[in-house]
PDB file of N, CA and C in Angstrom:
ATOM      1  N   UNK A   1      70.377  70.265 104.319  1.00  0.00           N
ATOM      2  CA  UNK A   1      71.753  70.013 103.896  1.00  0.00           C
ATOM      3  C   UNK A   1      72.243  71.124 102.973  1.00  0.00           C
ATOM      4  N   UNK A   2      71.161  71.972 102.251  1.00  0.00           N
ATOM      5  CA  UNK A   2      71.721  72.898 101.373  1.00  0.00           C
ATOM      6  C   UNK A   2      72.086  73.714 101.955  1.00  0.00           C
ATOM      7  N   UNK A   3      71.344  74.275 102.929  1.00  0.00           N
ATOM      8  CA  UNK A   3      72.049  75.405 104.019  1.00  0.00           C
ATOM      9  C   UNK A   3      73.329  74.977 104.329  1.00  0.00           C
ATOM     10  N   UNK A   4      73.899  74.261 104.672  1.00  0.00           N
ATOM     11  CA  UNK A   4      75.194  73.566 105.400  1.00  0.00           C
ATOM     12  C   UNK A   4      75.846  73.882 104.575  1.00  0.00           C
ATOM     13  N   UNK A   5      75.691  73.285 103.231  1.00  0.00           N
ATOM     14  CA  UNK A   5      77.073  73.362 102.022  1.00  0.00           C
ATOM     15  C   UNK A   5      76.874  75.101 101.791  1.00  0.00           C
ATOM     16  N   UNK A   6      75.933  75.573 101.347  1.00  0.00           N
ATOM     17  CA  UNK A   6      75.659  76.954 101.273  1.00  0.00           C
ATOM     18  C   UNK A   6      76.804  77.841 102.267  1.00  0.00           C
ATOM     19  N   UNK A   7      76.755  77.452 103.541  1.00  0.00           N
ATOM     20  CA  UNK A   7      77.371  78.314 104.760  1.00  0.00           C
ATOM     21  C   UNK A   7      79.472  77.931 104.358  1.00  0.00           C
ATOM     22  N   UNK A   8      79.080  76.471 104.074  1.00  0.00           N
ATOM     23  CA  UNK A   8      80.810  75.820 104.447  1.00  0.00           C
ATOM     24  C   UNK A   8      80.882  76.732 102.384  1.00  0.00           C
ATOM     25  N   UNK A   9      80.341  77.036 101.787  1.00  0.00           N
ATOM     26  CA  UNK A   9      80.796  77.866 100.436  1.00  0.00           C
ATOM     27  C   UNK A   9      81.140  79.104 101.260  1.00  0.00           C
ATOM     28  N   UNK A  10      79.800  79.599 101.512  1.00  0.00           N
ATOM     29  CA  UNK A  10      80.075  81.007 101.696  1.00  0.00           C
ATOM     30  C   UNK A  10      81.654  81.554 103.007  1.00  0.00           C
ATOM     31  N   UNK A  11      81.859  80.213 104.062  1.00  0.00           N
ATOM     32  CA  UNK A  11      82.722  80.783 104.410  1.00  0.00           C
ATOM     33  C   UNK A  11      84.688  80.168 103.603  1.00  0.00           C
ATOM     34  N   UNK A  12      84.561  79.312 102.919  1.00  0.00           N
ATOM     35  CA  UNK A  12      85.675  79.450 102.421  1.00  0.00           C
ATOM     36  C   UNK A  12      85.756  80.663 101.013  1.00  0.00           C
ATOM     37  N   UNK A  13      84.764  81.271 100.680  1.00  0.00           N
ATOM     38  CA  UNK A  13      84.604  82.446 100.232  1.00  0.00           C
ATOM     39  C   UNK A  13      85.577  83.794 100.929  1.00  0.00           C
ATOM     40  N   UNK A  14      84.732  84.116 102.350  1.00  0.00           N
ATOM     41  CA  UNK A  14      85.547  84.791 103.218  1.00  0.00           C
ATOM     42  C   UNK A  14      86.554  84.435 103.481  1.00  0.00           C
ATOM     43  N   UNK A  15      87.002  83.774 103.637  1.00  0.00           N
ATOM     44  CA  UNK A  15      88.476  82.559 104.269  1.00  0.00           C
ATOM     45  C   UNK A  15      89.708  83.865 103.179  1.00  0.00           C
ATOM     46  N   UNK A  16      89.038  83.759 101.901  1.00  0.00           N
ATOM     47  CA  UNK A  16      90.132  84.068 100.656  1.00  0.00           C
ATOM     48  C   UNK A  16      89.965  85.257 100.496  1.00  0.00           C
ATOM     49  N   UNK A  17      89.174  86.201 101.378  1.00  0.00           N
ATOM     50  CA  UNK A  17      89.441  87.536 101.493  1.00  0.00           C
ATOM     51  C   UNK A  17      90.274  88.117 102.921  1.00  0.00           C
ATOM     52  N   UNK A  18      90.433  87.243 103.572  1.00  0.00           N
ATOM     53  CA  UNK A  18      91.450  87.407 104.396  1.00  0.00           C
ATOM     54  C   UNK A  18      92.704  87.739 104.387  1.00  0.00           C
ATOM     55  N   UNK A  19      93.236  89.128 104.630  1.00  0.00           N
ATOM     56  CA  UNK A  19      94.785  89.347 104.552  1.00  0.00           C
ATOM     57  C   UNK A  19      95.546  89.211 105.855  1.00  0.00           C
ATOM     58  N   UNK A  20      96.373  87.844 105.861  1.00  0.00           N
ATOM     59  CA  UNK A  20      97.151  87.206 106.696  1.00  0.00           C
ATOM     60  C   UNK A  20      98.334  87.900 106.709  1.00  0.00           C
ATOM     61  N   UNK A  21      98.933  88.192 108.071  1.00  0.00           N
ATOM     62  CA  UNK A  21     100.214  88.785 108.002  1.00  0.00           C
ATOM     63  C   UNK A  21     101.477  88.154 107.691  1.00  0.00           C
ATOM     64  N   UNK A  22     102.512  88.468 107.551  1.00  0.00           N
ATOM     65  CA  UNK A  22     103.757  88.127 106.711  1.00  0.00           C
ATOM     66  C   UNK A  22     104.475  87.802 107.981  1.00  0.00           C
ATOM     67  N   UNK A  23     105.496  86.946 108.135  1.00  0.00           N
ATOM     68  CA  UNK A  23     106.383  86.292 109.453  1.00  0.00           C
ATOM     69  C   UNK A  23     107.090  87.001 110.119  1.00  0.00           C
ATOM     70  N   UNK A  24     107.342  88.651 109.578  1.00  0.00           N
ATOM     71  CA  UNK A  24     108.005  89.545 110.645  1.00  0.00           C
ATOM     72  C   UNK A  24     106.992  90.598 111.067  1.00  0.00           C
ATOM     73  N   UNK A  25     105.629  90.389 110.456  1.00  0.00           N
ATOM     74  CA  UNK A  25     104.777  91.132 110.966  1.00  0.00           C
ATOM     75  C   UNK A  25     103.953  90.399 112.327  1.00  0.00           C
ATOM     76  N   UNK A  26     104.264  89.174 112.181  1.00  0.00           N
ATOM     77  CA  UNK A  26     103.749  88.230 113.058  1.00  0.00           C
ATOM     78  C   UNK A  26     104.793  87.624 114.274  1.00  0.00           C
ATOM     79  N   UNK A  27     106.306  88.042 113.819  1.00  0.00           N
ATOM     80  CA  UNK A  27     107.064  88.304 115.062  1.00  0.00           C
ATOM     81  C   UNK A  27     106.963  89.168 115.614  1.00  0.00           C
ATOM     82  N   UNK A  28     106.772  90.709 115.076  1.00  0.00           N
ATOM     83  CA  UNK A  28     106.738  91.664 115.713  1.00  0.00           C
ATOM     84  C   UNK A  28     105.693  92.296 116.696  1.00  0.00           C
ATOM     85  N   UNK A  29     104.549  91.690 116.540  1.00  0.00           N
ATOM     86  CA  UNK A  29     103.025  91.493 117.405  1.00  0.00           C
ATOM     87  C   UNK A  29     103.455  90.868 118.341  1.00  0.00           C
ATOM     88  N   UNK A  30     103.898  89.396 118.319  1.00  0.00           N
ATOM     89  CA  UNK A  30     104.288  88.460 119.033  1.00  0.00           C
ATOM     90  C   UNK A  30     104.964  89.464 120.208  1.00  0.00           C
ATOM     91  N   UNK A  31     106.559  89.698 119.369  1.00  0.00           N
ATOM     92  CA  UNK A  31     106.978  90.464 120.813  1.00  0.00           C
ATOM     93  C   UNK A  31     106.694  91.888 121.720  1.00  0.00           C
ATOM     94  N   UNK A  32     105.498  92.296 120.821  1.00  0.00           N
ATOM     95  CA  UNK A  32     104.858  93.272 121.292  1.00  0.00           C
ATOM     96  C   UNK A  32     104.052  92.843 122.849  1.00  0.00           C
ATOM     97  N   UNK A  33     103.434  91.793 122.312  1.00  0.00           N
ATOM     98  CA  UNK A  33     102.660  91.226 123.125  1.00  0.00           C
ATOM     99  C   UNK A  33     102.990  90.645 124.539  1.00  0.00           C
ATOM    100  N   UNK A  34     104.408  90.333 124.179  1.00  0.00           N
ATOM    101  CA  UNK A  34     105.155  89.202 125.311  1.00  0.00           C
ATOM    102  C   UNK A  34     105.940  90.419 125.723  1.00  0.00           C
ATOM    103  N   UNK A  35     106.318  91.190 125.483  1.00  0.00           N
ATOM    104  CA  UNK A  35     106.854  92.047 126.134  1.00  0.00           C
ATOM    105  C   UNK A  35     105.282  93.104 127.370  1.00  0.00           C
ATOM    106  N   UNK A  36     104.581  93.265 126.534  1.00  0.00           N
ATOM    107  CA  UNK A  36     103.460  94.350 127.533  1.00  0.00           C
ATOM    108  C   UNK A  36     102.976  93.189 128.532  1.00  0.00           C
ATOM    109  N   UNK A  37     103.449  92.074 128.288  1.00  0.00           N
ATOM    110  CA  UNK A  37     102.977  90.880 129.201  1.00  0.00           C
ATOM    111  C   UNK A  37     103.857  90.833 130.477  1.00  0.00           C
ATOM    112  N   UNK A  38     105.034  91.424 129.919  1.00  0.00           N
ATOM    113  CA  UNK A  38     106.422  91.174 131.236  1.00  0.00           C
ATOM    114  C   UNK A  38     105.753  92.410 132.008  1.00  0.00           C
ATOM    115  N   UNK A  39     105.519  93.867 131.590  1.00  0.00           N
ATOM    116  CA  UNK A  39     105.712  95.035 131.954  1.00  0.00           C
ATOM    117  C   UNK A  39     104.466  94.659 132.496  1.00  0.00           C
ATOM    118  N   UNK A  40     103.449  94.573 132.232  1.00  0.00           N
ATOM    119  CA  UNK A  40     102.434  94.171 133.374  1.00  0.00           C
ATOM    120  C   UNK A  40     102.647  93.452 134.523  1.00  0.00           C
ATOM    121  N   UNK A  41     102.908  92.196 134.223  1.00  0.00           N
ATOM    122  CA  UNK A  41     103.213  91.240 135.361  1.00  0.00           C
ATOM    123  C   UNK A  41     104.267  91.892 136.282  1.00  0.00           C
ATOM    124  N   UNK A  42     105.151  92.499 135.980  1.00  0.00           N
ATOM    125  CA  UNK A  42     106.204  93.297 136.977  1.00  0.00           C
ATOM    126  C   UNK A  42     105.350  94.286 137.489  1.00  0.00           C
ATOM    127  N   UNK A  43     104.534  94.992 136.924  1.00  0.00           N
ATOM    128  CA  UNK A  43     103.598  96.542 137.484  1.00  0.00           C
ATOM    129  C   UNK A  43     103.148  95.812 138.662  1.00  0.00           C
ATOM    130  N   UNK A  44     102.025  94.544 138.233  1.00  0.00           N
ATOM    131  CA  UNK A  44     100.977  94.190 139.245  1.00  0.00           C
ATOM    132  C   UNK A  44     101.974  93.297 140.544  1.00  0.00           C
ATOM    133  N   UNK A  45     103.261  92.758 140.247  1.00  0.00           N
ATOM    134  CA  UNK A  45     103.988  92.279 141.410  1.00  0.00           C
ATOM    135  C   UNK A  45     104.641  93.387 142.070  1.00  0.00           C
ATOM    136  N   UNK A  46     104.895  94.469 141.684  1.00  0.00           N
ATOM    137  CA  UNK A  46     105.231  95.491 142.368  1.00  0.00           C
ATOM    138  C   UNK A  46     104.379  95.587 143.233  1.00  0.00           C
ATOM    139  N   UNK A  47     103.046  96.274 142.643  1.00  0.00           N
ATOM    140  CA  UNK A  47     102.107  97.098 143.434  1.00  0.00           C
ATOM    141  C   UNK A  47     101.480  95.733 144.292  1.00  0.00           C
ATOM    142  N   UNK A  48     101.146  94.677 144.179  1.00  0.00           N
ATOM    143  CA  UNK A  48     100.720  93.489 145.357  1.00  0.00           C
ATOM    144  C   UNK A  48     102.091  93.690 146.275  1.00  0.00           C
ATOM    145  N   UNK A  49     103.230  93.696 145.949  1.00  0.00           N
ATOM    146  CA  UNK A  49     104.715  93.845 146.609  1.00  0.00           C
ATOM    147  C   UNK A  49     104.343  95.290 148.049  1.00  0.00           C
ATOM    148  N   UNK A  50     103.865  96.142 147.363  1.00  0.00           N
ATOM    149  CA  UNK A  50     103.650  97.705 147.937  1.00  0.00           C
ATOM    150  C   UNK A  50     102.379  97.230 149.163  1.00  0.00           C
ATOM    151  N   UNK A  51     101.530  97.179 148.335  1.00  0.00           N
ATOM    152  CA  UNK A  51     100.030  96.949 149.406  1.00  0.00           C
ATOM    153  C   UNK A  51     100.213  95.673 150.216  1.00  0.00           C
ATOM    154  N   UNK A  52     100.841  94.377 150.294  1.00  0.00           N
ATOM    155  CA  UNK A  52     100.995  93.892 151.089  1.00  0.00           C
ATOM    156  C   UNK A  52     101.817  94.009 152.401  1.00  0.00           C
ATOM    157  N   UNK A  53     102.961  94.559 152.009  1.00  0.00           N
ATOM    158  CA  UNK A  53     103.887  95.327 153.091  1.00  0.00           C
ATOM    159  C   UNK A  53     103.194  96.715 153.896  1.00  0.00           C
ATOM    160  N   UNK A  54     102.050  97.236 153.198  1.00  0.00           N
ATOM    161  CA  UNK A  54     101.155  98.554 153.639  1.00  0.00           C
ATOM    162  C   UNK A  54     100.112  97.318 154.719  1.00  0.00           C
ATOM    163  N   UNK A  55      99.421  96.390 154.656  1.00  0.00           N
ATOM    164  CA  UNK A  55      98.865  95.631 155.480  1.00  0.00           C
ATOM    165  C   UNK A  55      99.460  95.190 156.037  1.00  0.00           C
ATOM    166  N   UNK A  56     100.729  94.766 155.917  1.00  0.00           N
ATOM    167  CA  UNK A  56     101.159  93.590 157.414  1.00  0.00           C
ATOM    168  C   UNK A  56     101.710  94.936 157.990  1.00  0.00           C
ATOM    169  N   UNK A  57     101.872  96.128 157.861  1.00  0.00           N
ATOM    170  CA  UNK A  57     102.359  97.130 159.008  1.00  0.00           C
ATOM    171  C   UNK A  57     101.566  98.140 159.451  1.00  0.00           C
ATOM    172  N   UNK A  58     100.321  97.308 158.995  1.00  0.00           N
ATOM    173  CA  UNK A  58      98.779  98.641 159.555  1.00  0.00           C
ATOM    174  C   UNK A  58      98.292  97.008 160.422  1.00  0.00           C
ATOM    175  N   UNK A  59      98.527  95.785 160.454  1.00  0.00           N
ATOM    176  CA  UNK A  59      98.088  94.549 160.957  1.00  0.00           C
ATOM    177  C   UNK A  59      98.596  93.900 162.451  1.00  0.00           C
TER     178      UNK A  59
END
């Protein structure tokens, strides 16, 4: 049991060395993210768009 409390100390220890980002640093990831998410998903429906039309006219 000492190990246990030992570990649940030592990690709310770390917990409070954690630097959490601020709400426009955490919007701005956000739409970083959701945006390289669109630009992908459009890349890879393109190019499935390209190579499927390249098979049904070699098929």
């Amino acid at each position: 049991m000492k190990k246990f409390i030992n570990f649940l100390k030592n990690t709310v220890a770390e917990m409070k060395k954690v630097v959490w980002p601020n709400a426009q640093q955490t919007k701005r990831d956000t739409s970083v993210v959701i945006g390289m998410t669109v630009f992908f998903a459009a890349f890879l429906g393109f190019v499935d768009f390209v190579f499927q039309n390249l098979l049904s006219k070699l098929v």
